[in-house]
Protein backbone atom coordinates (compact mmCIF):
# COMPACT_ATOMS: atom_id res chain seq x y z
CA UNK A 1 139.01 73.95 132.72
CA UNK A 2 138.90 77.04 131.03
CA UNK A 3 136.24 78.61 133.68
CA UNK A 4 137.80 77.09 136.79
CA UNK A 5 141.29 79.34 135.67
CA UNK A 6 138.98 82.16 135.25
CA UNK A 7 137.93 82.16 138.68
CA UNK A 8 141.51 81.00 140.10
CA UNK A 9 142.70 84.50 138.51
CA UNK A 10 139.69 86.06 139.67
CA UNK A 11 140.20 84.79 143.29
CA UNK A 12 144.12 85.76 143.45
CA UNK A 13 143.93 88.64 142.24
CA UNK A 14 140.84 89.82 144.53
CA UNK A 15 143.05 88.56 147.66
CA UNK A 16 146.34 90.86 146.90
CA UNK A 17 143.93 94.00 146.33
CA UNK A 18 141.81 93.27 149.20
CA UNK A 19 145.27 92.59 151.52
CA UNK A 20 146.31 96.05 149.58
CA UNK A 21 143.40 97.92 150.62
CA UNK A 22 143.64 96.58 154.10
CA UNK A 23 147.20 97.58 154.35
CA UNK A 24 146.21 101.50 153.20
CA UNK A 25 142.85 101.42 155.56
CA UNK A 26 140.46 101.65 151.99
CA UNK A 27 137.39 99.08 151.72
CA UNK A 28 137.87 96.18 150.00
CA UNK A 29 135.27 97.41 147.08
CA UNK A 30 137.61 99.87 145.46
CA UNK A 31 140.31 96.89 145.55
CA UNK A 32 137.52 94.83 143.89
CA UNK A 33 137.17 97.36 140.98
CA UNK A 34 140.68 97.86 140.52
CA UNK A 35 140.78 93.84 140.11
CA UNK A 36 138.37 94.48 136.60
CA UNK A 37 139.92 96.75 135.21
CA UNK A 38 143.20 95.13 135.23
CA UNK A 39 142.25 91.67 134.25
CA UNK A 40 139.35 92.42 132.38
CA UNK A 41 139.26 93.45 128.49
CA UNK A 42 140.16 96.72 128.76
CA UNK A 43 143.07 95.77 130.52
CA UNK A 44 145.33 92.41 130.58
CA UNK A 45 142.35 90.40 129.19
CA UNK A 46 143.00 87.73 131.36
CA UNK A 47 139.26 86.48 132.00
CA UNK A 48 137.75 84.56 128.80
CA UNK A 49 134.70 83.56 130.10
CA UNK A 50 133.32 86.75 130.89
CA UNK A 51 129.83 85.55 130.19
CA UNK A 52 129.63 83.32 133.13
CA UNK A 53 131.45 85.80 135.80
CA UNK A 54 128.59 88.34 134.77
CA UNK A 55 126.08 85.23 135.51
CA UNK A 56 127.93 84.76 138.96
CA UNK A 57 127.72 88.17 139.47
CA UNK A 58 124.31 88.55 138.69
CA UNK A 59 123.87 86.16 141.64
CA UNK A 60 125.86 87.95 144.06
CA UNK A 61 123.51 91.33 143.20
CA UNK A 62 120.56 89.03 143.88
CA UNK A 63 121.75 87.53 147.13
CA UNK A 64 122.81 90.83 148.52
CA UNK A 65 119.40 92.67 147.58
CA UNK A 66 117.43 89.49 149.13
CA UNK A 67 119.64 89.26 152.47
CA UNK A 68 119.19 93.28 152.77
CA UNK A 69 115.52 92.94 152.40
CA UNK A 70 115.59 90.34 155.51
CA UNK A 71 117.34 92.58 157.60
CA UNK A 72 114.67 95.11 157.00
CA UNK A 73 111.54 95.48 159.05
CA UNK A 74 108.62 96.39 156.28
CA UNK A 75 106.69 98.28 159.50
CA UNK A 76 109.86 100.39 160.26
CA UNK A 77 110.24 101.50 156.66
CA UNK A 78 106.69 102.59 156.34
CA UNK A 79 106.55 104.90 158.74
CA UNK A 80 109.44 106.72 156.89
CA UNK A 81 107.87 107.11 153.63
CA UNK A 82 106.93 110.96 153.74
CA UNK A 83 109.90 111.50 154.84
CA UNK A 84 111.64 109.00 151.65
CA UNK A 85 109.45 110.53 148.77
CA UNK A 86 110.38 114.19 149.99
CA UNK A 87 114.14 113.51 149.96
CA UNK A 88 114.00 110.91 146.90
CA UNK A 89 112.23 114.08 144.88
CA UNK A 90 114.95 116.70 145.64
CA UNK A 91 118.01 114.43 145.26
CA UNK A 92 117.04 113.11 142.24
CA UNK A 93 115.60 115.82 140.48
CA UNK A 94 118.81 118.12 141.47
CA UNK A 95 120.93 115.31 140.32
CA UNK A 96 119.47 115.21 137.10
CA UNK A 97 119.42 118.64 136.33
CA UNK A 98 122.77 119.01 137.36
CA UNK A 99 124.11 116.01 135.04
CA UNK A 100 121.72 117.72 131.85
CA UNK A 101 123.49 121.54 132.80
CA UNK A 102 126.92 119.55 132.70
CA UNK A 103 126.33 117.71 129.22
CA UNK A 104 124.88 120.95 127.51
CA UNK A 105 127.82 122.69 128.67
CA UNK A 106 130.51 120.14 127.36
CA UNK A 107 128.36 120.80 123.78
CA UNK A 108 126.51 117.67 123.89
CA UNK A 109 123.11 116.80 122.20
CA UNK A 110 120.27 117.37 124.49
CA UNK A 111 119.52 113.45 124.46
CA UNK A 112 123.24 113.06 125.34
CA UNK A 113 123.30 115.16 128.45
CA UNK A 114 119.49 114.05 129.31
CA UNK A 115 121.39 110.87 129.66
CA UNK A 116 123.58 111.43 131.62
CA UNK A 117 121.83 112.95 133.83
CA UNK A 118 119.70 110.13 134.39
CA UNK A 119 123.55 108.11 135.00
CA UNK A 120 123.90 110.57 137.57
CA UNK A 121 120.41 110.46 139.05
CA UNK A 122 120.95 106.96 140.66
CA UNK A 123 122.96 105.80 143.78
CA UNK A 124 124.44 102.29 143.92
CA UNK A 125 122.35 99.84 145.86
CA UNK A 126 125.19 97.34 145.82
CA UNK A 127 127.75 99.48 146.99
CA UNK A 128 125.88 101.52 149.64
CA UNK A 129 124.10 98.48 150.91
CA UNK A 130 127.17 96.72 151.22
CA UNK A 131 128.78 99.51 153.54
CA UNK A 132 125.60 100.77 155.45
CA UNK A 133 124.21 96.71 156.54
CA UNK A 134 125.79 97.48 159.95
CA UNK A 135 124.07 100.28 160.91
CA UNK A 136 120.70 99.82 160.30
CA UNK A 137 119.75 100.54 164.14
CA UNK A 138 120.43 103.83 162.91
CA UNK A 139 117.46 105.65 161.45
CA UNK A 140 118.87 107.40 158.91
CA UNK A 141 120.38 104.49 157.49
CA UNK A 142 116.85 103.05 157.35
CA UNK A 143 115.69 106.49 155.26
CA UNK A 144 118.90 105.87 152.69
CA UNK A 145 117.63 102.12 152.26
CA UNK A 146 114.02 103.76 151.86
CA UNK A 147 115.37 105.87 149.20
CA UNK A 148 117.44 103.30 147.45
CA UNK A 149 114.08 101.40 147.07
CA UNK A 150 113.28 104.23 145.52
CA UNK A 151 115.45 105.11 142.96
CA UNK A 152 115.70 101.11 142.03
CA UNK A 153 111.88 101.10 141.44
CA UNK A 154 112.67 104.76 139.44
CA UNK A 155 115.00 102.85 137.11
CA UNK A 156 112.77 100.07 136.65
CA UNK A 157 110.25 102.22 135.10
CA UNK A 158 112.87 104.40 133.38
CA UNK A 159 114.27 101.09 131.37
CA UNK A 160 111.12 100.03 130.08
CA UNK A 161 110.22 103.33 128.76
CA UNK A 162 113.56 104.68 127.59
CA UNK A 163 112.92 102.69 123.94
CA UNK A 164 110.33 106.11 123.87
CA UNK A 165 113.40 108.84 123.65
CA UNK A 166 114.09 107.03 120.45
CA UNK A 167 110.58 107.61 118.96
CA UNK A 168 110.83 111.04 120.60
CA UNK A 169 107.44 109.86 122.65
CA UNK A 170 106.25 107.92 125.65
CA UNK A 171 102.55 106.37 125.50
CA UNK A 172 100.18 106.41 128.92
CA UNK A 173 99.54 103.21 128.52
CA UNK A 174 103.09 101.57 128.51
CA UNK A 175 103.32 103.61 131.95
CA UNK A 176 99.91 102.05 133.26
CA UNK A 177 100.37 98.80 132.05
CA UNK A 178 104.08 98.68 133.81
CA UNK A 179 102.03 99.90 136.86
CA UNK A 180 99.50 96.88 137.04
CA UNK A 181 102.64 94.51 136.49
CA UNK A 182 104.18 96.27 139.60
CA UNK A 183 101.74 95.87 141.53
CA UNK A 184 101.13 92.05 140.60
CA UNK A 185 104.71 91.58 141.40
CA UNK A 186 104.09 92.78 144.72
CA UNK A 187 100.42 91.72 145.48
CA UNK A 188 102.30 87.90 144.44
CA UNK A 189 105.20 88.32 146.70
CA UNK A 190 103.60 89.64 149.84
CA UNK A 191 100.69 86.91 149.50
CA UNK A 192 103.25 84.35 149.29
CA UNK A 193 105.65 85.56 152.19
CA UNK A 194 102.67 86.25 154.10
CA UNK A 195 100.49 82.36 154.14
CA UNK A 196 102.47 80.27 152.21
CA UNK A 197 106.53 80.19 153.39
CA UNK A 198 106.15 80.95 157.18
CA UNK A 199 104.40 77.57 156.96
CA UNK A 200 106.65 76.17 154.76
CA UNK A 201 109.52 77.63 157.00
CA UNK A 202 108.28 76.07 160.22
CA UNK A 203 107.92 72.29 158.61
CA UNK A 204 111.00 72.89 157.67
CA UNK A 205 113.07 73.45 161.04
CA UNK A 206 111.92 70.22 162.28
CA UNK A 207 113.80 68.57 159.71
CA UNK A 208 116.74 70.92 160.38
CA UNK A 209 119.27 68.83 162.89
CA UNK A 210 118.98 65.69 160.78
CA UNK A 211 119.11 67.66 157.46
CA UNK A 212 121.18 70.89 157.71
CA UNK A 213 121.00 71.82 154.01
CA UNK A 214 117.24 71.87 153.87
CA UNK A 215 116.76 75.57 155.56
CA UNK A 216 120.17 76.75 152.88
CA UNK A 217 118.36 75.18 149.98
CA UNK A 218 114.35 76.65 150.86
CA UNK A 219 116.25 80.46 151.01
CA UNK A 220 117.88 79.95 147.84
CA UNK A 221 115.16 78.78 146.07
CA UNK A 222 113.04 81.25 147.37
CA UNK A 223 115.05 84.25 146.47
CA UNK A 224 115.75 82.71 143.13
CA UNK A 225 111.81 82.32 142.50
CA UNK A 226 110.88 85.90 143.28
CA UNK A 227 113.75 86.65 141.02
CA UNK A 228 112.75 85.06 138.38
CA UNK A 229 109.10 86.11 138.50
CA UNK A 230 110.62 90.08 138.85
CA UNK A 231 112.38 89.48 135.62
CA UNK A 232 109.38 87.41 133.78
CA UNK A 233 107.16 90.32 134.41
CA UNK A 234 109.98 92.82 133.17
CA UNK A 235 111.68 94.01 135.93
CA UNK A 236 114.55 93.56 137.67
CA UNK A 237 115.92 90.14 138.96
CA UNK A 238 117.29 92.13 142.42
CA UNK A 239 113.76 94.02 142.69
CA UNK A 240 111.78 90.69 142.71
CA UNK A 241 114.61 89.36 145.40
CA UNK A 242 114.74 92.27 147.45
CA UNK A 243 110.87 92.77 147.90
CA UNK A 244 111.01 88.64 148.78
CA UNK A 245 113.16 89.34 151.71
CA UNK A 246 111.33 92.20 152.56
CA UNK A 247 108.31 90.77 153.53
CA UNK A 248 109.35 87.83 155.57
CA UNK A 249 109.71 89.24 159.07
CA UNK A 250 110.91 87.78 162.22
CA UNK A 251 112.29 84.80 162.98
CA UNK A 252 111.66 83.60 159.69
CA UNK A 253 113.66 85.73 158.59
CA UNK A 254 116.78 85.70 160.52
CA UNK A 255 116.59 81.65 159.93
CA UNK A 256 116.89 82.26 156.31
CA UNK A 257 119.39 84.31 156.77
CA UNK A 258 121.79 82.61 159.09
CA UNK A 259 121.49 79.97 156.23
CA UNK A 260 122.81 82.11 152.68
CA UNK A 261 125.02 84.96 154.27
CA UNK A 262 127.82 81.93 154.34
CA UNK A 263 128.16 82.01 150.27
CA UNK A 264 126.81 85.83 149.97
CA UNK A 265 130.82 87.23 149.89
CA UNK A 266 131.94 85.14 147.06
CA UNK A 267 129.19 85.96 144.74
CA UNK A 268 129.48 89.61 146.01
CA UNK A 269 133.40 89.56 144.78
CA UNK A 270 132.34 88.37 142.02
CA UNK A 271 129.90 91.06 141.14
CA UNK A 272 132.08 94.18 141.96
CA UNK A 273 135.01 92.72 139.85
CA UNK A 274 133.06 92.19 137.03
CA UNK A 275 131.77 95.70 137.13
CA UNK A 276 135.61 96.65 137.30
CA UNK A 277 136.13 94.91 133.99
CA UNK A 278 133.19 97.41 132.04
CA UNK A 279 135.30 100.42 133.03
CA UNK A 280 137.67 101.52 130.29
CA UNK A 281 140.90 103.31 130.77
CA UNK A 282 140.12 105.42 127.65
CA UNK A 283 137.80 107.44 130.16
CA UNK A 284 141.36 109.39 131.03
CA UNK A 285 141.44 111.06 127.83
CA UNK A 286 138.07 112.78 128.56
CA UNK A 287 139.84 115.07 131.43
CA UNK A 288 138.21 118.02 132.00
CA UNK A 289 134.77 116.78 131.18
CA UNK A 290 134.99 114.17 134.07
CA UNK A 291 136.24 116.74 136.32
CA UNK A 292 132.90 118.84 135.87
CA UNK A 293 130.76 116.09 135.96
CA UNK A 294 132.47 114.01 138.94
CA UNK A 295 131.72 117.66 140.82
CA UNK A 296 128.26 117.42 139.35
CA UNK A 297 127.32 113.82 140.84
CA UNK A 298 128.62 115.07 144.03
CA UNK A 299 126.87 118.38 144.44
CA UNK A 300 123.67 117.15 142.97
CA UNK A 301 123.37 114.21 146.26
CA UNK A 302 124.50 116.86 148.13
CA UNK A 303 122.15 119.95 147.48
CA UNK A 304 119.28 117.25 147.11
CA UNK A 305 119.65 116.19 150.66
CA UNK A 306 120.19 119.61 151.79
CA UNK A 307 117.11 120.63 150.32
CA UNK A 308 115.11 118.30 151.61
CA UNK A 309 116.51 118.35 155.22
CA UNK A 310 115.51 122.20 155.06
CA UNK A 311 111.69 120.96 154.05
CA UNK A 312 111.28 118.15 156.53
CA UNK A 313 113.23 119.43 159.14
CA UNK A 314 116.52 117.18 159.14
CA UNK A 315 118.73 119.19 158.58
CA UNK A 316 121.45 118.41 160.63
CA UNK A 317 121.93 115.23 159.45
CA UNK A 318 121.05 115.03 155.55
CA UNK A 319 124.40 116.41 154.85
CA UNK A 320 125.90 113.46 156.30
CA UNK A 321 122.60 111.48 154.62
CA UNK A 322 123.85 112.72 151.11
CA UNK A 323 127.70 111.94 151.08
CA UNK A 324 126.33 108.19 152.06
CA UNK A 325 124.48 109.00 148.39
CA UNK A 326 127.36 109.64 146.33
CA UNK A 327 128.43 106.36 145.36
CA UNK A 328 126.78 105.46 141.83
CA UNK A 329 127.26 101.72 140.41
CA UNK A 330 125.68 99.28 138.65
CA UNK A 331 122.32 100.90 137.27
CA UNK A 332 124.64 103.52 135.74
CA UNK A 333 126.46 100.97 134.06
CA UNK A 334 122.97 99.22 132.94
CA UNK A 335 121.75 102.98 131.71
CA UNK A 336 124.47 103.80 129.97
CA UNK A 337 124.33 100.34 128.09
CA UNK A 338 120.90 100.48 127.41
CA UNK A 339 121.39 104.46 125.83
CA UNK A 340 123.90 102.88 123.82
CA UNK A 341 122.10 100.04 122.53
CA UNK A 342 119.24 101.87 121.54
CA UNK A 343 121.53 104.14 119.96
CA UNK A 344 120.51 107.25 121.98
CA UNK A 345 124.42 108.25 122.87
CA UNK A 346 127.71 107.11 121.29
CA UNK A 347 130.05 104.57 122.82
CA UNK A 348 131.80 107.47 125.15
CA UNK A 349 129.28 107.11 127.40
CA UNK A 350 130.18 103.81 129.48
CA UNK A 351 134.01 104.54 129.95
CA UNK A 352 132.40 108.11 131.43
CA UNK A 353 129.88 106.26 133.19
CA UNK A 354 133.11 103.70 134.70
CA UNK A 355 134.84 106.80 136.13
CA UNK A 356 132.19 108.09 137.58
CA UNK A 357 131.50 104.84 139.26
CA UNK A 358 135.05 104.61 140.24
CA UNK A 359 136.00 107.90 141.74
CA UNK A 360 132.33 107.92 143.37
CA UNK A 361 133.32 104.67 145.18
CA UNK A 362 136.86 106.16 145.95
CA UNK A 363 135.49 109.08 147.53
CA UNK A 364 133.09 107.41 149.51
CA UNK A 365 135.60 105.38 151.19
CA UNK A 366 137.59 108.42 152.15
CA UNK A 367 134.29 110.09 153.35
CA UNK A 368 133.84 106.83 155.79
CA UNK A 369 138.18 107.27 156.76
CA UNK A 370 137.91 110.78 157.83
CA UNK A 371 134.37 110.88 159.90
């Protein structure tokens, strides 16, 4: 009973902020954030089962990673890798330095501003793949996805070796041995997209008029599976989801699809309002220091993309390319948690991190208004 008022609050509330952000021409994510931090902990404390909305939301970051991987063609992508690596370089790299500069200025330790510049290093998937799945005819919303692949597998290798910073080292072989398990996870995945499901997929339609559930349940289990296996092999659950997607192509593809994008939004609600509730209002009394290093974040996607566009020559368009960029999300949330947990930073560091998430996401909107 206890859950089912949970979501009832978690529903209402999500429908006045969405009408809200409607009425004032703002997308419905912002509303969505707004809706955590006011019933979450740090605000009314109206949800008590958090534990189970951050399991729903979990859900709605795997569904939206697997259904952005289907609408991806794997041969279109590949031909913009040069291109991905060059730009994925320069806007992370400036974004880190950037975020270091700004936490040695502020008079933080070294480790302190090393972290967040990593926080500031990384673009939300969610959020940008949320607002850029309509215009994927476009080719330089194919590059951004490129480079969110990117920076998602850059994390993935950052969390497994950031227990290092705390013995001040990083041994080879935790890197090469993360690297075989990579490349298992996709060897796995590709094999099994590739002979096994199409078959499974096509036994499956004949069943389809007498049994409409059948194709809905085969794509949820699938994603779920490569999900899982992601995660058992120590990466992320939306990695293992998104590379499933990925490499089932075609009609296949659409089929599964059609059948999961029905129950996608609800889970997707559920995981931007639960990222709303990690964001602390005490981040106000930091003032000045978010001012510098909301500028930061934005300059560092920025100048990265510029940089790059000069190298490759794109230049007219990867200033446009890096204010799609400035979003960041939920890996900055799971950095800064991580930092904290292995007692790298103190606790300031993840109502920084929420404001930086927040304006990000506020700005980007506006960005989007005024094109």
């Amino acid at each position: 009973m206890e859950f089912l008022i949970d979501i009832i609050v978690v529903l209402t509330a999500s429908l006045i902020l969405i009408i809200l952000m409607n009425h004032f021409r703002l997308p419905i994510i912002i509303g969505l954030l707004i809706v955590g931090m006011i019933i979450g902990p740090y605000g009314l404390n109206l949800i008590k089962n958090t534990l189970l909305i951050d399991v729903l939301a979990e859900l709605g970051i795997i569904l939206l990673l697997f259904l952005l991987g289907l609408e991806l063609n794997p041969k279109e992508l590949s031909m913009l890798w040069g291109n991905t690596l060059i730009f994925s370089l320069c806007e992370i790299s400036t974004s880190f330095i950037l975020g270091l500069t700004s936490g040695l200025f502020l008079g933080w330790s070294f480790i302190e501003a090393f972290i967040l510049g990593l926080i500031l290093s990384i673009s939300s998937t969610a959020i940008i793949g949320k607002t850029i799945m309509s215009e994927f005819k476009i080719s330089e919303s194919k590059l951004i996805i490129s480079i969110l692949i990117v920076e998602d597998l850059f994390v993935v290798f950052l969390l497994f070796l950031m227990p290092g910073l705390v013995l001040r080292g990083i041994k080879i072989l935790q890197f090469l041995f993360m690297s075989l398990k990579a490349a298992i996870l996709i060897a796995i995945i590709f094999a099994v997209n590739k002979f096994l499901i199409p078959r499974i997929i096509d036994k499956i339609c004949h069943y389809e008029i007498e049994i409409e559930e059948v194709g809905f349940l085969l794509g949820l289990t699938l994603c779920l599976t490569a999900a899982s296996l992601s995660k058992f092999l120590g990466f992320s659950s939306g990695l293992g989801a998104f590379l499933s997607g990925l490499f089932l192509v075609g009609k296949r593809a659409r089929f599964i699809y059609e059948k999961l994008r029905s129950i996608k939004d609800l889970f997707i609600i559920l995981f931007f309002v639960s990222m709303g509730m990690l964001i602390d209002f005490s981040f106000l009394k930091f003032g000045k220091a978010i001012l510098l290093i909301i500028l930061a974040s934005i300059a560092g996607k920025l100048l990265g993309f510029i940089v790059a566009g000069y190298i490759i020559g794109f230049k007219s368009k990867s200033y446009k390319m890096g204010l799609r960029m400035i979003p960041r999300g939920e890996f900055s949330f799971v950095i800064a948690r991580t930092s904290i947990n292995l007692g790298l930073t103190s606790p300031m560091i993840f109502p920084i991190t929420g404001s930086i998430v927040l304006v990000t996401s506020i700005l980007d909107s506006l960005i989007k208004r005024f094109e």
